[in-house]
C-alpha atoms as a PDB file:
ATOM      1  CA  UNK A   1     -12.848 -45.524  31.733  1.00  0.00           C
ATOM      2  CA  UNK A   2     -10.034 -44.999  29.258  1.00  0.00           C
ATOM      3  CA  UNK A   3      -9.325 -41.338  29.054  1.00  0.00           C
ATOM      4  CA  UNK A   4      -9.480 -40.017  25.037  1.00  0.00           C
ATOM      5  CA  UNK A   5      -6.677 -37.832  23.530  1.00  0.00           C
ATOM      6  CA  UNK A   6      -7.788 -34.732  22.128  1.00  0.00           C
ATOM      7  CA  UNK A   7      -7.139 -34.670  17.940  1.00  0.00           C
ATOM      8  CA  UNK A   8      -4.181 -31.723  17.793  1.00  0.00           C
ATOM      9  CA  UNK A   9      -7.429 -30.555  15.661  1.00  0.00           C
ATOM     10  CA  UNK A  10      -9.702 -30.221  18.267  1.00  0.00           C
ATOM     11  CA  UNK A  11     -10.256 -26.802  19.551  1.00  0.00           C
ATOM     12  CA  UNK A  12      -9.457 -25.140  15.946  1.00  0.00           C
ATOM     13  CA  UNK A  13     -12.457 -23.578  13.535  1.00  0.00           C
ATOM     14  CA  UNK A  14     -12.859 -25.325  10.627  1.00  0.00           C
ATOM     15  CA  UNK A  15     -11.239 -22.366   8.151  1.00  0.00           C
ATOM     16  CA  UNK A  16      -8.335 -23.181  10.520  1.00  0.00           C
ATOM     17  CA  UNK A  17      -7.848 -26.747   9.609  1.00  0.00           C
ATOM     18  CA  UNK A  18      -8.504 -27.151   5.933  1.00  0.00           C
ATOM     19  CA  UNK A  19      -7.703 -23.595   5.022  1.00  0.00           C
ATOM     20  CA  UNK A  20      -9.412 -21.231   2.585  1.00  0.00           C
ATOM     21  CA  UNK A  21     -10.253 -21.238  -1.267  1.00  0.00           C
ATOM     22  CA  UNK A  22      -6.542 -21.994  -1.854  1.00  0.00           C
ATOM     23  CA  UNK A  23      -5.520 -25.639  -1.667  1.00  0.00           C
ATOM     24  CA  UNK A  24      -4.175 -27.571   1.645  1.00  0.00           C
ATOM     25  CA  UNK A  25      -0.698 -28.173   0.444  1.00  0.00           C
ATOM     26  CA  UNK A  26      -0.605 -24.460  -0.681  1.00  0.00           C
ATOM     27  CA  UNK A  27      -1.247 -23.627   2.706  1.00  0.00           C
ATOM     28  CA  UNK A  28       1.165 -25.281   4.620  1.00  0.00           C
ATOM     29  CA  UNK A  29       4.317 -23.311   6.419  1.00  0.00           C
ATOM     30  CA  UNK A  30       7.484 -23.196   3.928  1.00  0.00           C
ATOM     31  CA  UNK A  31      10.064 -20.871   3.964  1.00  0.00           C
ATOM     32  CA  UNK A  32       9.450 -18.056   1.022  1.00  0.00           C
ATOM     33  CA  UNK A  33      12.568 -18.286  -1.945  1.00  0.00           C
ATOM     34  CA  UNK A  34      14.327 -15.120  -2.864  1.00  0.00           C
ATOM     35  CA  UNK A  35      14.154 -16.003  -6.425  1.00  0.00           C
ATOM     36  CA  UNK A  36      10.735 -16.577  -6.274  1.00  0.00           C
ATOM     37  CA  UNK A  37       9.919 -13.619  -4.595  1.00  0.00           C
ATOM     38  CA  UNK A  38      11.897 -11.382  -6.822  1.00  0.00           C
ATOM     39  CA  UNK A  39      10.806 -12.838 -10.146  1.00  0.00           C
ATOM     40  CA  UNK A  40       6.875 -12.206  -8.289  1.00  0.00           C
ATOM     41  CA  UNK A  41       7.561  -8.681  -7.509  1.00  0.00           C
ATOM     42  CA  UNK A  42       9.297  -8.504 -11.174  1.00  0.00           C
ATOM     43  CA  UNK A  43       6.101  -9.646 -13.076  1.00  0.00           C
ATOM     44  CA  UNK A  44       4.251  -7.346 -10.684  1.00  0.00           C
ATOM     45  CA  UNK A  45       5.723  -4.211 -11.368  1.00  0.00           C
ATOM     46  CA  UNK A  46       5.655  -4.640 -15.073  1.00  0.00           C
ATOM     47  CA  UNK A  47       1.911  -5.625 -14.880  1.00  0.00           C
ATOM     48  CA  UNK A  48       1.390  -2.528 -12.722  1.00  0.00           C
ATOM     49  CA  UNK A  49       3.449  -0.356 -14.821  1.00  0.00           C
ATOM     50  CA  UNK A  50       1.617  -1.810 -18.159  1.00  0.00           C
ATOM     51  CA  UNK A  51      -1.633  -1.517 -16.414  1.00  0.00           C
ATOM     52  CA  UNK A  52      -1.357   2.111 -15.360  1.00  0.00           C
ATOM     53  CA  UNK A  53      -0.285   2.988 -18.577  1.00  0.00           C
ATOM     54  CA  UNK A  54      -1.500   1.188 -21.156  1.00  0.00           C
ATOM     55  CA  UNK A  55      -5.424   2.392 -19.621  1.00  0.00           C
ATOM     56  CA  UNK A  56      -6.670   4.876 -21.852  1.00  0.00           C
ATOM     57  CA  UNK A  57      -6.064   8.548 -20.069  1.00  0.00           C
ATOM     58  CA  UNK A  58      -9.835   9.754 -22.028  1.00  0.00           C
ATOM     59  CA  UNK A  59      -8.859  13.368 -20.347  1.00  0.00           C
ATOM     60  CA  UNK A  60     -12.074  14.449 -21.010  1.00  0.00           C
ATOM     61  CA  UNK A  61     -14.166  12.265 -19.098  1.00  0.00           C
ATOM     62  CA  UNK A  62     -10.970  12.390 -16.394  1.00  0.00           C
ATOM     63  CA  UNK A  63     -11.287  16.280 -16.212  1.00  0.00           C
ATOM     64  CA  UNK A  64     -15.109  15.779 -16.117  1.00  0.00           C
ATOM     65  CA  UNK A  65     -14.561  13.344 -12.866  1.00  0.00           C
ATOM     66  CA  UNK A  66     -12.356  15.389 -11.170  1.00  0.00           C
ATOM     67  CA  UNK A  67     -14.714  18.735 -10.955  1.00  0.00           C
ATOM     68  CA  UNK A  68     -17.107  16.188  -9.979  1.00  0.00           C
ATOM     69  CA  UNK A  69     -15.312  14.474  -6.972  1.00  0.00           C
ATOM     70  CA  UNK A  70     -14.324  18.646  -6.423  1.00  0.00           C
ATOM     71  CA  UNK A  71     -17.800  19.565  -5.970  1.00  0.00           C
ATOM     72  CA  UNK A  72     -18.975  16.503  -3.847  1.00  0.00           C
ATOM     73  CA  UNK A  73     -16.306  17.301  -1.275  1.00  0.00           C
ATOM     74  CA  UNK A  74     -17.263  21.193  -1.338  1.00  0.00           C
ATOM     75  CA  UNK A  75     -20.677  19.305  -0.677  1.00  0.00           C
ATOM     76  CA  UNK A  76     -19.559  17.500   2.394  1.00  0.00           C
ATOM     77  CA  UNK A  77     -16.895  20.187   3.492  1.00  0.00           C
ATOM     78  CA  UNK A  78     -13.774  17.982   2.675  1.00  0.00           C
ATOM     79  CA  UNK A  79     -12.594  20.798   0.826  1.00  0.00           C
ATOM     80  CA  UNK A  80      -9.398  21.784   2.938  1.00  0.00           C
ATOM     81  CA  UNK A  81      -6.946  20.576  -0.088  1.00  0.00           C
ATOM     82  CA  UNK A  82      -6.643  23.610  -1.161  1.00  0.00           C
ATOM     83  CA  UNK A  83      -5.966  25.626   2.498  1.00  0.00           C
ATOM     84  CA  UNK A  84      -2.754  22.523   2.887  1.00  0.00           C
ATOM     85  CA  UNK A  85      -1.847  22.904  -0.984  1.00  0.00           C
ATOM     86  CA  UNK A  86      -1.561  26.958  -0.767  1.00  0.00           C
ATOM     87  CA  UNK A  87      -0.001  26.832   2.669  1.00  0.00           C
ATOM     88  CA  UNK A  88       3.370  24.661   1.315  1.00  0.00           C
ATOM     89  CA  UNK A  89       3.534  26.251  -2.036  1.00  0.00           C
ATOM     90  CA  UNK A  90       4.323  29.175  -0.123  1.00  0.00           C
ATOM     91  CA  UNK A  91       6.901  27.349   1.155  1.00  0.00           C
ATOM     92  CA  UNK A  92       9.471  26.172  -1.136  1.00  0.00           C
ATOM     93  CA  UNK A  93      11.580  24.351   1.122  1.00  0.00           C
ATOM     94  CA  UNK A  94       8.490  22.617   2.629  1.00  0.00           C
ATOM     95  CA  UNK A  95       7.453  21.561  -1.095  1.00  0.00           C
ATOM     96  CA  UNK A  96      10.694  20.382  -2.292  1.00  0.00           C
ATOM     97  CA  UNK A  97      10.483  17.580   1.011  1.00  0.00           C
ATOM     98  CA  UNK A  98       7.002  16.642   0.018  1.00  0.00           C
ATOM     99  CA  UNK A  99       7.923  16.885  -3.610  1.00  0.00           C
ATOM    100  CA  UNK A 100      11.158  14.179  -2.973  1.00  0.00           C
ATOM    101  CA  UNK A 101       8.573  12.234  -0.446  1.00  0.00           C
ATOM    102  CA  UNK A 102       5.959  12.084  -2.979  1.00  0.00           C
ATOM    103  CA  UNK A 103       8.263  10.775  -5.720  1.00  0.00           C
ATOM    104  CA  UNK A 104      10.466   8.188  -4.063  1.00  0.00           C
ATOM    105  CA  UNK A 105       9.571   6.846  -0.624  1.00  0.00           C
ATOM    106  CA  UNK A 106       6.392   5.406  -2.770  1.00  0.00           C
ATOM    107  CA  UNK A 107       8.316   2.863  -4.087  1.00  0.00           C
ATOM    108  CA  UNK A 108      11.949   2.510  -1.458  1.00  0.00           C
ATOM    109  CA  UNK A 109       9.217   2.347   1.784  1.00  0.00           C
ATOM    110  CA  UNK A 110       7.104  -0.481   0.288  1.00  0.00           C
ATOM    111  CA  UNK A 111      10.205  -2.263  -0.841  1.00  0.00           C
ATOM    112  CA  UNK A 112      12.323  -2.007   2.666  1.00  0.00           C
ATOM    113  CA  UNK A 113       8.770  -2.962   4.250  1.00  0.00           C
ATOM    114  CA  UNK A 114       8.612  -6.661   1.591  1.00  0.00           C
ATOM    115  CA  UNK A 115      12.678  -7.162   2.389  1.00  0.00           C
ATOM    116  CA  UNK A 116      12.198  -6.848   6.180  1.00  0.00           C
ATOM    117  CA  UNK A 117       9.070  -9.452   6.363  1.00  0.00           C
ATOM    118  CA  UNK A 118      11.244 -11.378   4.389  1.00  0.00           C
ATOM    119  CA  UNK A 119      14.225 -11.721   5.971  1.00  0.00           C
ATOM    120  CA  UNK A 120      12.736 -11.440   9.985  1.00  0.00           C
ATOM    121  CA  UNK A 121       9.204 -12.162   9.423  1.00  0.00           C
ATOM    122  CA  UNK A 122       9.396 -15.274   7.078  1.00  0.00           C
ATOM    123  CA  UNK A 123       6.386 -16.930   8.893  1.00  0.00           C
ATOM    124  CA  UNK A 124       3.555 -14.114   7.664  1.00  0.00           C
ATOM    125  CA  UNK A 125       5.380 -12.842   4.606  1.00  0.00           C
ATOM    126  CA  UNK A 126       2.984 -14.912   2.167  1.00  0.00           C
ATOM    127  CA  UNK A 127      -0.015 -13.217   3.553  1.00  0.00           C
ATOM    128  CA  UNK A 128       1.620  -9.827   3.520  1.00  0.00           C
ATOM    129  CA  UNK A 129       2.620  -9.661   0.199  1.00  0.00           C
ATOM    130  CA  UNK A 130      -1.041 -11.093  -0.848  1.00  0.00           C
ATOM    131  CA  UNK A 131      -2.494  -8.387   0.523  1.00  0.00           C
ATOM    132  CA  UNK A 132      -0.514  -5.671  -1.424  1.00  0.00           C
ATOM    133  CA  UNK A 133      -0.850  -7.467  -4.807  1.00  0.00           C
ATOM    134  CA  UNK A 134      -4.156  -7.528  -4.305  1.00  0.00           C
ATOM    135  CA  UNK A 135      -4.166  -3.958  -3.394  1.00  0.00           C
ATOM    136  CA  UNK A 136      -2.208  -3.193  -6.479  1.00  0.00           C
ATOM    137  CA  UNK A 137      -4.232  -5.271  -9.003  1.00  0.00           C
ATOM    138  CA  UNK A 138      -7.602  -3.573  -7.377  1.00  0.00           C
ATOM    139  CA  UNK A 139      -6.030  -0.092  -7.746  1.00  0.00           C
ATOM    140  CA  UNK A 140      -5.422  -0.649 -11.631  1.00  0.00           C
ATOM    141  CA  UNK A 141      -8.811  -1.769 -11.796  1.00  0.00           C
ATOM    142  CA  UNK A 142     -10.172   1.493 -10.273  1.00  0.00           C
ATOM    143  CA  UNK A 143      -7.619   3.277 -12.705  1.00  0.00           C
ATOM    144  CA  UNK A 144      -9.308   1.487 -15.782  1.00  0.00           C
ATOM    145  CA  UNK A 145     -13.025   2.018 -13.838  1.00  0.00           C
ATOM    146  CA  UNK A 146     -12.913   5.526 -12.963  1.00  0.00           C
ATOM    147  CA  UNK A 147     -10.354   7.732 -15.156  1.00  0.00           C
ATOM    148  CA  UNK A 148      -9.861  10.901 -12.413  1.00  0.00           C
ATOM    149  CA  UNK A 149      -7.823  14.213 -12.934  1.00  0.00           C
ATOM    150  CA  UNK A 150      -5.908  15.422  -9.934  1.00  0.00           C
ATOM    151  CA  UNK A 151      -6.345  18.384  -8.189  1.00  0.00           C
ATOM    152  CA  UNK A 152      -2.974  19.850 -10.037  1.00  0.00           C
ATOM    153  CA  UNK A 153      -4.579  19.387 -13.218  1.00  0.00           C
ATOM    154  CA  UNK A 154      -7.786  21.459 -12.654  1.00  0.00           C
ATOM    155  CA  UNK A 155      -6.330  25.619 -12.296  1.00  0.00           C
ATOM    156  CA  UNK A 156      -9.657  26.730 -12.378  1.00  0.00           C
ATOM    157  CA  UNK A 157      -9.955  25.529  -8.921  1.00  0.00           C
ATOM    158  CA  UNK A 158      -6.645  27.375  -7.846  1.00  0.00           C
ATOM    159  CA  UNK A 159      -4.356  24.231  -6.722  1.00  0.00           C
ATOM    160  CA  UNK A 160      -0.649  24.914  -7.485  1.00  0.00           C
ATOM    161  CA  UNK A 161       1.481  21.704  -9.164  1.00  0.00           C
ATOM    162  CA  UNK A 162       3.909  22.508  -6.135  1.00  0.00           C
ATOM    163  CA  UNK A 163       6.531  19.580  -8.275  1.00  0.00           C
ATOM    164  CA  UNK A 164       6.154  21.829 -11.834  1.00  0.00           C
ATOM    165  CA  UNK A 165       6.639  24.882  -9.798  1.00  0.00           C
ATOM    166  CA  UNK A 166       9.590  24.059  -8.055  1.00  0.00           C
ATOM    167  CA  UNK A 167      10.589  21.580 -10.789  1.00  0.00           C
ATOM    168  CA  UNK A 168      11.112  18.884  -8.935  1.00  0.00           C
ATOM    169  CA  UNK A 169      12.693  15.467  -9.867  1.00  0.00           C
ATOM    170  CA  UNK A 170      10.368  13.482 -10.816  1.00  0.00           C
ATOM    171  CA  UNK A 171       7.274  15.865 -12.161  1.00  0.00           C
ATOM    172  CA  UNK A 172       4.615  14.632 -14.007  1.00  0.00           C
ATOM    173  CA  UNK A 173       4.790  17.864 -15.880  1.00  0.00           C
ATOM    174  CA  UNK A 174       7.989  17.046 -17.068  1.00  0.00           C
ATOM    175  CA  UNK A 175       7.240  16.128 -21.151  1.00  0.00           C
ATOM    176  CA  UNK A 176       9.715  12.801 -20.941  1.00  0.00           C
ATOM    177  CA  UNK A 177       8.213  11.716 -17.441  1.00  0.00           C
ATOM    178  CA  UNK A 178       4.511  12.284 -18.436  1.00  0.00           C
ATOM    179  CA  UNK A 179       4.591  10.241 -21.958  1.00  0.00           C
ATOM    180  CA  UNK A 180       4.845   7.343 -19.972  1.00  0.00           C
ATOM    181  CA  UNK A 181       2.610   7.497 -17.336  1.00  0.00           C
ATOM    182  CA  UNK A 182      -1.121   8.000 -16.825  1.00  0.00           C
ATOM    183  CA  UNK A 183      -1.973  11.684 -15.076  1.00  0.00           C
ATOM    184  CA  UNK A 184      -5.676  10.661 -14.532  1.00  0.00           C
ATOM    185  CA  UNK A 185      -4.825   7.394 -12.434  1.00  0.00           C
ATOM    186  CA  UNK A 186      -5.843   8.926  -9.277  1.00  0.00           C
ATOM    187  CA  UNK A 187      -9.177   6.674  -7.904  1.00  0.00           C
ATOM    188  CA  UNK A 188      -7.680   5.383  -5.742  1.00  0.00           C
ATOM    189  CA  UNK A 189      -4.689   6.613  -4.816  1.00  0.00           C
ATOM    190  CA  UNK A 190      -2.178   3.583  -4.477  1.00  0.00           C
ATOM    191  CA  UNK A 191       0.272   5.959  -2.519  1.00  0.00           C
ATOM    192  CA  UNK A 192      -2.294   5.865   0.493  1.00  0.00           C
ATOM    193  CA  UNK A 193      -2.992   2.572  -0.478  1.00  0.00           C
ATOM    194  CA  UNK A 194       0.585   1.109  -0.220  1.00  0.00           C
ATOM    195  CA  UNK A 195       1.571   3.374   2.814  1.00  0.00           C
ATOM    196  CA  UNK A 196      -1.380   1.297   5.008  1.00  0.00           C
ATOM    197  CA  UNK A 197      -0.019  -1.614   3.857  1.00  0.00           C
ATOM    198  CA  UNK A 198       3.101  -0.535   5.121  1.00  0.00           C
ATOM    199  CA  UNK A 199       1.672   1.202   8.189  1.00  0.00           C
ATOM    200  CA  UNK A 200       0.356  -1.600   9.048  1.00  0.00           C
ATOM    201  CA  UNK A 201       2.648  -4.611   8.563  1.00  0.00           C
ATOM    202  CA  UNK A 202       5.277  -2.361  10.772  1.00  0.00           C
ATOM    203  CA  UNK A 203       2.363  -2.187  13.595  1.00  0.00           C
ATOM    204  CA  UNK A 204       1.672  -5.792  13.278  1.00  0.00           C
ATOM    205  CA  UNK A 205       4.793  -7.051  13.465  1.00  0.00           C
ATOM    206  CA  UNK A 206       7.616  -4.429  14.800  1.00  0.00           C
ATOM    207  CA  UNK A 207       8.267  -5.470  18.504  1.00  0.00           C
ATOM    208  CA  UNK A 208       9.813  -2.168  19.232  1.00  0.00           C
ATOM    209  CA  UNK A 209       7.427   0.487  20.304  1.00  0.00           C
ATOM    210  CA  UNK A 210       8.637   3.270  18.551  1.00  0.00           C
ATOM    211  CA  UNK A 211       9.442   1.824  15.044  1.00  0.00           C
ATOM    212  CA  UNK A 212       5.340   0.728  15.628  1.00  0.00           C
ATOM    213  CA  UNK A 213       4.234   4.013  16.142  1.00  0.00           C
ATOM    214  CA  UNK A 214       6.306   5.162  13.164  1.00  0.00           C
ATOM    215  CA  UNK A 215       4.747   2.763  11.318  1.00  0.00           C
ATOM    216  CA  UNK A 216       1.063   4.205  12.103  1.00  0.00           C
ATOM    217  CA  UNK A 217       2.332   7.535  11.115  1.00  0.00           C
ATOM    218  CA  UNK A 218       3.850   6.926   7.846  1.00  0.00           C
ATOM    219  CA  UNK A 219       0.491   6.552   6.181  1.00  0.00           C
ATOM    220  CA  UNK A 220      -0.885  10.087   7.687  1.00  0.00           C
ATOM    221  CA  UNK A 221       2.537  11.361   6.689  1.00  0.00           C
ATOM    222  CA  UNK A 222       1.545   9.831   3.247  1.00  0.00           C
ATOM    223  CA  UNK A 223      -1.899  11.671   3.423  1.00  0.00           C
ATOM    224  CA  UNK A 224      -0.573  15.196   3.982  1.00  0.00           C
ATOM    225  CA  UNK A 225       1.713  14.623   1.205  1.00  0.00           C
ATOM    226  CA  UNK A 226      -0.837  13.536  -1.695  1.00  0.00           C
ATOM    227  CA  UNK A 227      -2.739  16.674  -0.462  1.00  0.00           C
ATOM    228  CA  UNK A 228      -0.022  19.500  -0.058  1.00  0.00           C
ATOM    229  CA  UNK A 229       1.559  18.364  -3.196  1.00  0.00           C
ATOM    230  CA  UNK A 230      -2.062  18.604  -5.071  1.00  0.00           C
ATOM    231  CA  UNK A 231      -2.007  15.339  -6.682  1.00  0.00           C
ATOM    232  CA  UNK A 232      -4.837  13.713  -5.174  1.00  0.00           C
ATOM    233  CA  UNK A 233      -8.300  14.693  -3.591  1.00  0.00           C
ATOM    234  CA  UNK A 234      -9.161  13.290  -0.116  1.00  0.00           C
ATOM    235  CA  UNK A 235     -11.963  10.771  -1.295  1.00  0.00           C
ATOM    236  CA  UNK A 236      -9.258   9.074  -4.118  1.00  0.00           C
ATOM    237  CA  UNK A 237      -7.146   8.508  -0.262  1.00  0.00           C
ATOM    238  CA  UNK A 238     -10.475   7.154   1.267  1.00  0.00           C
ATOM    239  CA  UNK A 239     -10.644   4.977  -2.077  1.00  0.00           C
ATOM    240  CA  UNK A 240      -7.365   3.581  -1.379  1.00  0.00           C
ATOM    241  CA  UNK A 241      -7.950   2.751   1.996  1.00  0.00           C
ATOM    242  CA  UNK A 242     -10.902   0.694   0.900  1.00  0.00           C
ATOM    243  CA  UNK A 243      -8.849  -1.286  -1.409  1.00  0.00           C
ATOM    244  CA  UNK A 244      -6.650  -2.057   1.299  1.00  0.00           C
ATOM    245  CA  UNK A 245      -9.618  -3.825   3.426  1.00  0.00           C
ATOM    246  CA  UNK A 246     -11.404  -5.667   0.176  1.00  0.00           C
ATOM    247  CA  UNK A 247      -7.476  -6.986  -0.358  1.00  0.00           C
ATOM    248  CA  UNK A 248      -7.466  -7.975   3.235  1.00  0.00           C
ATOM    249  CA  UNK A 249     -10.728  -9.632   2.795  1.00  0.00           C
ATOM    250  CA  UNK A 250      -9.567 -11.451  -0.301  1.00  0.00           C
ATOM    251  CA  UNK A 251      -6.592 -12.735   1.211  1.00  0.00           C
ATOM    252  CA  UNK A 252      -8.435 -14.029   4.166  1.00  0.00           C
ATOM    253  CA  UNK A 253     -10.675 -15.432   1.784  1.00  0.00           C
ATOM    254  CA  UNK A 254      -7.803 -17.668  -0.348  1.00  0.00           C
ATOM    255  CA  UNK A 255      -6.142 -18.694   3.386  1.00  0.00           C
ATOM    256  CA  UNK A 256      -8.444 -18.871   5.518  1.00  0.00           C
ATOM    257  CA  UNK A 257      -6.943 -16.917   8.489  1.00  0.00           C
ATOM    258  CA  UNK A 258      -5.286 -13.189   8.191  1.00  0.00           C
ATOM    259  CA  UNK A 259      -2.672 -11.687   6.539  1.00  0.00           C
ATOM    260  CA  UNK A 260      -0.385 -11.467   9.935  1.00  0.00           C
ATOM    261  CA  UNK A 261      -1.417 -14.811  11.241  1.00  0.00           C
ATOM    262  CA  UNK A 262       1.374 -17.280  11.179  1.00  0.00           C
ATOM    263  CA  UNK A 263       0.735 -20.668   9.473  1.00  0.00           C
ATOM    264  CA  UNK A 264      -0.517 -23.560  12.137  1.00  0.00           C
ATOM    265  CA  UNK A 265       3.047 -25.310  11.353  1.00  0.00           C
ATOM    266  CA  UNK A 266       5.196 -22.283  11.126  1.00  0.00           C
ATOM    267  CA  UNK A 267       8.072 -22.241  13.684  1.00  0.00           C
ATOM    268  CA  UNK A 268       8.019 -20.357  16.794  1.00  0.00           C
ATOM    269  CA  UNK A 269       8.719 -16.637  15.592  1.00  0.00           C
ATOM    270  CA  UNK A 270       7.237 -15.437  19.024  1.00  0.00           C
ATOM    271  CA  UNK A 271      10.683 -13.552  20.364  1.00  0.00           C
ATOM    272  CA  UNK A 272      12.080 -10.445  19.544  1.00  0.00           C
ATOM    273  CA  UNK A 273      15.176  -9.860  17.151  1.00  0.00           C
ATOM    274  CA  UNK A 274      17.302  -9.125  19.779  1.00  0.00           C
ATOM    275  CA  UNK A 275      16.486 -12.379  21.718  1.00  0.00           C
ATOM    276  CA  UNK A 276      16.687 -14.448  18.535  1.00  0.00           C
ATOM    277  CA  UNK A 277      19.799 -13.073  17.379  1.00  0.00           C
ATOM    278  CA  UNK A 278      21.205 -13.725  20.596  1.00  0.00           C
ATOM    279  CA  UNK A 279      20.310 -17.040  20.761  1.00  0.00           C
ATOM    280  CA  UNK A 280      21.780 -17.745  17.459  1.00  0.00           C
ATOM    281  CA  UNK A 281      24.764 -16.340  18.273  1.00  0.00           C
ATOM    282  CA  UNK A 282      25.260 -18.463  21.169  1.00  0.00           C
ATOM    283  CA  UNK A 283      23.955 -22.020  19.810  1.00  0.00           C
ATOM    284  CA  UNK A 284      27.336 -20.869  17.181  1.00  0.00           C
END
């Protein structure tokens, strides 16, 4: 009886060996280009920065939306913004940190997070960074869908603008800063949105411990923030954690396996940093 070799095939699903919607050769393990990368994340920002602001504001059906989404959540008694929003603008040293948070790690988190998949993490960076342009391109659509004023931009409710009270860098309420962005793209919020991301590619593929759990925590971090600071209700963070799954779904979709699942013919990332620097070092 001669004895048949198993296909290197056999044993995988079928999504597994031809891939998703996306073609074969598309597919296939190669090591991302820095050039490429940055001119991707280049055309990204400026479509996300066009998007957001080239979307008409229409502040009346905005300010319409937001009492709306207020009253829903004083329906389902999701109405502690205001409690967490009062609390730190009584506490100006607490507001300028979430002020500063709010404004900047946004944008220097999500950008450390891309660099570090890219550098030790080659093998699942595609996937990764499909997810959040997805993310992003789903959150200007909600933006365009669904014009929604923030909680800052509705006194009659009593929220306090804690960064136009404390006048912090980076206020919306400043004149030069808010001709050149959209107030009322709230639904969803892409701070919560990109923070997941974050939170998540840090779980996924951190080895240390800690730097995972700090990873889980930046997003609730994130949350408290949006909320303190007034500048977004709890259902526009629920929003953006639904884009997050539909843009893990799409990706999954185009690839055929998920976001943080290696290639089949990716190398053997398996080993900590430690161990792999170390080994480097020594086959020098």
């Amino acid at each position: 009886m001669v004895a048949v070799q198993a296909s290197p095939d056999a044993g995988r699903t079928r999504h597994q060996r031809f891939g998703g919607l996306l073609p074969h050769r598309l597919l296939r393990w190669r090591r991302p280009l820095w050039w490429q990368e940055l001119a991707i994340i280049a055309i990204g920002y400026w479509l996300y920065t066009l998007g957001r602001n080239a979307v008409p504001e229409q502040a009346t059906i905005a300010l319409r939306h937001g009492r709306s989404i207020q009253h829903l959540q004083d329906g389902l008694h999701l109405n502690f913004e205001l409690s967490v929003n009062h609390f730190i603008a009584r506490n100006e040293w607490l507001a300028q940190i979430l002020d500063y948070y709010y404004a900047t790690l946004h944008f220097f988190i999500t950008i450390g997070v891309m660099v570090w998949l890219f550098r030790r993490r080659p093998h699942i960076y595609r996937g990764a960074r499909t997810v959040l342009v997805a993310t992003t391109l789903l959150g200007l659509l909600g933006f365009y869908l669904y014009p929604l004023a923030p909680p800052r931009l509705l006194p009659r409710f009593g929220y306090v603008d804690t960064l136009a009270k404390f006048h912090t860098w980076g206020s919306l309420a400043e004149p030069s800063i808010a001709s050149h962005s959209n107030q009322y793209a709230a639904m969803p919020s892409l701070h919560i949105a990109w923070a997941l991301w974050c939170g998540l590619a840090i779980f996924a593929c951190a080895w240390r411990r800690w730097v995972r759990l700090l990873g889980l925590l930046y997003p609730v971090g994130t949350l408290i923030v949006i909320v303190g600071t007034a500048n977004h209700f709890i259902i526009d963070a629920v929003g953006g954690v639904m884009v997050v799954g539909v843009a893990f779904a799409i990706q999954w979709v185009l690839s055929g396996h998920g976001a943080f699942v290696p290639p089949l013919d990716a190398p053997d990332f398996s080993v900590d940093d430690a161990t792999r620097e170390a080994g480097l070092a020594t086959r020098r």
